[in-house]
Protein backbone atom coordinates (compact mmCIF):
# COMPACT_ATOMS: atom_id res chain seq x y z
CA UNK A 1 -22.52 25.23 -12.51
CA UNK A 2 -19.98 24.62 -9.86
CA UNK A 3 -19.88 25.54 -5.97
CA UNK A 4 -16.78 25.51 -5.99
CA UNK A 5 -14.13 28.52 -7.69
CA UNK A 6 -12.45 27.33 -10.03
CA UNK A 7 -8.64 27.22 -8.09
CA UNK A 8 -10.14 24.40 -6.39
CA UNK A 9 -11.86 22.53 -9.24
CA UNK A 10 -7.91 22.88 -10.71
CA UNK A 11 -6.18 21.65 -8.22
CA UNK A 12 -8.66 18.54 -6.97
CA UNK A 13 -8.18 17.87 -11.07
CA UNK A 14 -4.43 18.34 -10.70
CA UNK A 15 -4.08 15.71 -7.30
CA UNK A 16 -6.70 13.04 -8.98
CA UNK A 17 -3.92 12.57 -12.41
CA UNK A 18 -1.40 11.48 -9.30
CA UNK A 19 -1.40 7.88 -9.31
CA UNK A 20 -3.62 6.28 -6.01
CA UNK A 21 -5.05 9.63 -5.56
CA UNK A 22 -8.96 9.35 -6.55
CA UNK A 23 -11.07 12.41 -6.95
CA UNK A 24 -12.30 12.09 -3.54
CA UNK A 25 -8.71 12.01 -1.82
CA UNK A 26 -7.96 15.06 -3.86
CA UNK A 27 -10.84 17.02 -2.52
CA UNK A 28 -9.76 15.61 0.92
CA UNK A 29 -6.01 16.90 0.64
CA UNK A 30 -7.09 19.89 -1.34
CA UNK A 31 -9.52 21.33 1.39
CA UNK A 32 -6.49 20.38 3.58
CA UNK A 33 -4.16 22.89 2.41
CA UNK A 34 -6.91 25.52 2.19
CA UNK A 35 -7.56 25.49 6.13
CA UNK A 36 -4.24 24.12 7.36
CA UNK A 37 -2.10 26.51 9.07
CA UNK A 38 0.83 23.37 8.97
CA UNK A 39 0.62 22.63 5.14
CA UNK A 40 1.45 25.36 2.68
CA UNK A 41 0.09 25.07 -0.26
CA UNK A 42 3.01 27.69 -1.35
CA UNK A 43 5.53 25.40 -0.09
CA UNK A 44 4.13 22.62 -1.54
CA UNK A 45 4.12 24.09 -4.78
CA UNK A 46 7.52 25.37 -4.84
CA UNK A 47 8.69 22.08 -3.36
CA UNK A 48 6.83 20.34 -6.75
CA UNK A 49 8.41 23.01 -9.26
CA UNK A 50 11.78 21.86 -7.91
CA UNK A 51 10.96 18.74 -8.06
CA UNK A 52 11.10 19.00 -11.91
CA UNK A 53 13.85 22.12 -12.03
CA UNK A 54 16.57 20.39 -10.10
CA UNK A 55 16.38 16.90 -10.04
CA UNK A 56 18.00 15.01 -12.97
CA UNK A 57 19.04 11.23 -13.73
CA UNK A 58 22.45 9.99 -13.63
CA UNK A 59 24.73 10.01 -16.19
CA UNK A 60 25.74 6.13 -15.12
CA UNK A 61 22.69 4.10 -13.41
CA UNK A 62 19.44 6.52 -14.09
CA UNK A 63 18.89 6.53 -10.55
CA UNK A 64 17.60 9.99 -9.52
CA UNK A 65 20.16 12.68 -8.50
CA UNK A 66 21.67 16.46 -8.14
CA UNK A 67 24.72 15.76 -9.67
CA UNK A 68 25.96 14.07 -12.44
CA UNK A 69 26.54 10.59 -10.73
CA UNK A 70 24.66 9.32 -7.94
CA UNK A 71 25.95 8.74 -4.16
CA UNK A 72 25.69 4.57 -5.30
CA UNK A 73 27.91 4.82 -8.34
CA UNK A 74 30.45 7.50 -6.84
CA UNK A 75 30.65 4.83 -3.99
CA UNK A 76 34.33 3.47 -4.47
CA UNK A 77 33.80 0.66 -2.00
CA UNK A 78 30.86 -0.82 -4.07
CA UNK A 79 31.44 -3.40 -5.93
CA UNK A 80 30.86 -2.01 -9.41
CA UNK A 81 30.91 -5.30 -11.54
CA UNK A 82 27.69 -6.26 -10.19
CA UNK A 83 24.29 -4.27 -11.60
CA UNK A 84 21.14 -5.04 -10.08
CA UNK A 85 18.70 -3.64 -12.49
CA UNK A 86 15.29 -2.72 -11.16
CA UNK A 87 12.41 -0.93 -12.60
CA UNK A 88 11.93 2.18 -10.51
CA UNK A 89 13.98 4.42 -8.04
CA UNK A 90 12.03 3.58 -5.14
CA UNK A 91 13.10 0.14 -5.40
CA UNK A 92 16.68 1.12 -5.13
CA UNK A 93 15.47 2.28 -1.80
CA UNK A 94 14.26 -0.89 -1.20
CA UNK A 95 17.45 -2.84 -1.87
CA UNK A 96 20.03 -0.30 0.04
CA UNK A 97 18.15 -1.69 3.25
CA UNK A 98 19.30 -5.13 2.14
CA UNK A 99 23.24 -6.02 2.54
CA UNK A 100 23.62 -5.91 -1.38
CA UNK A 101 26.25 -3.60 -1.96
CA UNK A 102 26.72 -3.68 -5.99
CA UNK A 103 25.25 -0.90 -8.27
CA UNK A 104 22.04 -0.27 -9.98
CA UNK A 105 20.50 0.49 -13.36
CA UNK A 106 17.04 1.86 -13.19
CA UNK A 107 14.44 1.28 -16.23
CA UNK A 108 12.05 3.76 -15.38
CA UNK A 109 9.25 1.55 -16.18
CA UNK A 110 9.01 -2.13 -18.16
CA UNK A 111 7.77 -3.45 -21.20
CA UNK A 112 4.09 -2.45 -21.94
CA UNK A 113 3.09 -1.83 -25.21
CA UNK A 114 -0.85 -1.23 -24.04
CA UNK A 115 0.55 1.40 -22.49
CA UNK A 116 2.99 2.46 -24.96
CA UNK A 117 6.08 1.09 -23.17
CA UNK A 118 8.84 -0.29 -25.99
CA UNK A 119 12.18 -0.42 -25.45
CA UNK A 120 12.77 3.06 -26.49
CA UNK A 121 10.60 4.47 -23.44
CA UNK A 122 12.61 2.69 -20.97
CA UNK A 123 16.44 3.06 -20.17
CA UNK A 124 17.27 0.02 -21.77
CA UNK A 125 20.05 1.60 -24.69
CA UNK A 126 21.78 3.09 -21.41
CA UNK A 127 22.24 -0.23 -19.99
CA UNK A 128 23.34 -1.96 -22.91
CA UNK A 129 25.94 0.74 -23.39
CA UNK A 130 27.13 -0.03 -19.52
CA UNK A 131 27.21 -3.75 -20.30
CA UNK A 132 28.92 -2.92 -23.70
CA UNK A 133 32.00 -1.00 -21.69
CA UNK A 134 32.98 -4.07 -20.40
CA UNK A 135 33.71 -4.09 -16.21
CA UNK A 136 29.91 -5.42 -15.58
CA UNK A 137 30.50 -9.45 -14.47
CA UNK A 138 26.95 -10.26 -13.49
CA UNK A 139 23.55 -8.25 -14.28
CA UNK A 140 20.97 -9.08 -11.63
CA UNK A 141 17.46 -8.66 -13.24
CA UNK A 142 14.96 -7.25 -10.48
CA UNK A 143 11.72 -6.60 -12.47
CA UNK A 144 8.47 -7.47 -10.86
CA UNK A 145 7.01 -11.15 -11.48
CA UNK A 146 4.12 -9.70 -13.24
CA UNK A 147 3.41 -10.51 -17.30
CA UNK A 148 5.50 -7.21 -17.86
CA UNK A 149 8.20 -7.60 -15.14
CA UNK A 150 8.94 -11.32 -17.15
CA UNK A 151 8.48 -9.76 -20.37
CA UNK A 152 10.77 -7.16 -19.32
CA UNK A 153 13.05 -9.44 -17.71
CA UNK A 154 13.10 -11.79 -20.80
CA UNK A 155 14.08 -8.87 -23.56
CA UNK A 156 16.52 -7.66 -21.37
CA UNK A 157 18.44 -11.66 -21.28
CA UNK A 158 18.14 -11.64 -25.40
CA UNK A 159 19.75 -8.08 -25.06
CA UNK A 160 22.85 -8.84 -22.85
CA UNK A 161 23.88 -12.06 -23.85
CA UNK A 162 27.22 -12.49 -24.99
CA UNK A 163 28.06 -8.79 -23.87
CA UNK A 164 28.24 -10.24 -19.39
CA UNK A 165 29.24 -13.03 -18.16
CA UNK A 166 26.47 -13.83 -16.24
CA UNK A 167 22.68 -12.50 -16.19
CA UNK A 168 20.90 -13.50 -13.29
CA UNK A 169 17.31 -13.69 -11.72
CA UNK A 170 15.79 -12.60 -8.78
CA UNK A 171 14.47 -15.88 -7.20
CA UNK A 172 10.68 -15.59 -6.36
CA UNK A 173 8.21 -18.00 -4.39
CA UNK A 174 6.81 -17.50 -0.88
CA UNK A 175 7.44 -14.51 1.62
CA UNK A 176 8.39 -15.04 4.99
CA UNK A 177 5.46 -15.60 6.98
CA UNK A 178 2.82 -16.80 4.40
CA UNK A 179 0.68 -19.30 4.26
CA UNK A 180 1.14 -22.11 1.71
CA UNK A 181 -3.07 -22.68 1.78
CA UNK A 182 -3.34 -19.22 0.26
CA UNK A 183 -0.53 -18.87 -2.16
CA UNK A 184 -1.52 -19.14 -5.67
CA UNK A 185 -0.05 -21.32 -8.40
CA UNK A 186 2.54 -19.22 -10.15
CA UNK A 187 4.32 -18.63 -6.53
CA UNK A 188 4.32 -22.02 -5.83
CA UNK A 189 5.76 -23.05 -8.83
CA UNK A 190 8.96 -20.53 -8.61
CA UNK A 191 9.24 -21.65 -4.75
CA UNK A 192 10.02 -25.25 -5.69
CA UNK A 193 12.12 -24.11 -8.79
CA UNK A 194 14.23 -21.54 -6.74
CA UNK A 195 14.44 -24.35 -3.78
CA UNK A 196 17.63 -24.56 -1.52
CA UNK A 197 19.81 -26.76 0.53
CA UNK A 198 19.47 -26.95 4.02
């Protein structure tokens, strides 16, 4: 038998299936909306049910959006020939901090089949039908340089060629301000393959 009512036991439940979120960080936020006068739980919850009602993907990169296209691929002054593809939307954030100024194509995910990830989970067909319109010179692939970032990365090569001119790789290798001592071998490896003139 619990202490606790049961609206609590929900909603600490509810917070721990977010991802990062333990059960003890969901009691933690979860007794913080009960006795903060700042953080409304009712705001909070309205704020999550339009999170679902309004938001929707675009009809052109799968980016998240209000309207049918996205600001990116509305953008006239981008150059829309170039698609960096990337696995989530956050990393579209990422990249508009950089001076890249192409388009996206968002995957929602990569290659996983542990965890049920094929092809038909992702937004691979979507791309495939961009590349297929013709317009698209160069596809940047941006997936992670995990096992299923590569795996990812190599599918989507078999599924493009012929239909782009060009498919391309992010370069990996060391980060600006590492140390070589502690870098393991995989990252050394792509920093001497991706090496540069000087």
């Amino acid at each position: 038998m619990s202490l606790l009512p049961p609206q609590i036991i929900r909603t600490i439940e509810e917070l721990s299936k977010l991802p990062g979120i333990g059960p003890k960080s969901a009691e933690r936020l979860t007794f913080h909306l009960l006795r903060s006068s700042r953080a409304s739980p009712g705001a909070l919850g309205q704020a999550m049910l339009d999170l679902k009602k309004d938001l929707r993907y675009c009809i052109e990169c799968q980016m998240i959006t209000i309207t049918e296209k996205c600001a990116v691929c509305t953008d006239t002054s981008r150059d829309h020939s170039m698609v960096l593809v990337v696995e989530e939307p956050l990393e579209v954030i990422a990249f508009e901090r950089t001076p890249y100024r192409g388009v996206y194509h968002v995957l929602h995910g990569v290659l996983s089949p542990i965890d049920g990830m094929g092809p038909e989970q992702l937004k691979i067909r979507e791309l495939i039908t961009r590349a297929k319109a013709g317009g698209i010179t160069e596809i940047i692939l941006a997936t992670d340089p995990d096992i299923e970032g590569e795996a990812t990365a190599s599918y989507l090569q078999e599924q493009l060629r012929g239909l782009v001119s060009s498919v391309t790789r992010l370069a990996h290798g060391l980060p600006m301000g590492a140390d070589i001592e502690f870098a393991d071998q995989v990252t050394l490896r792509e920093a001497l393959a991706g090496r540069r003139g000087m």
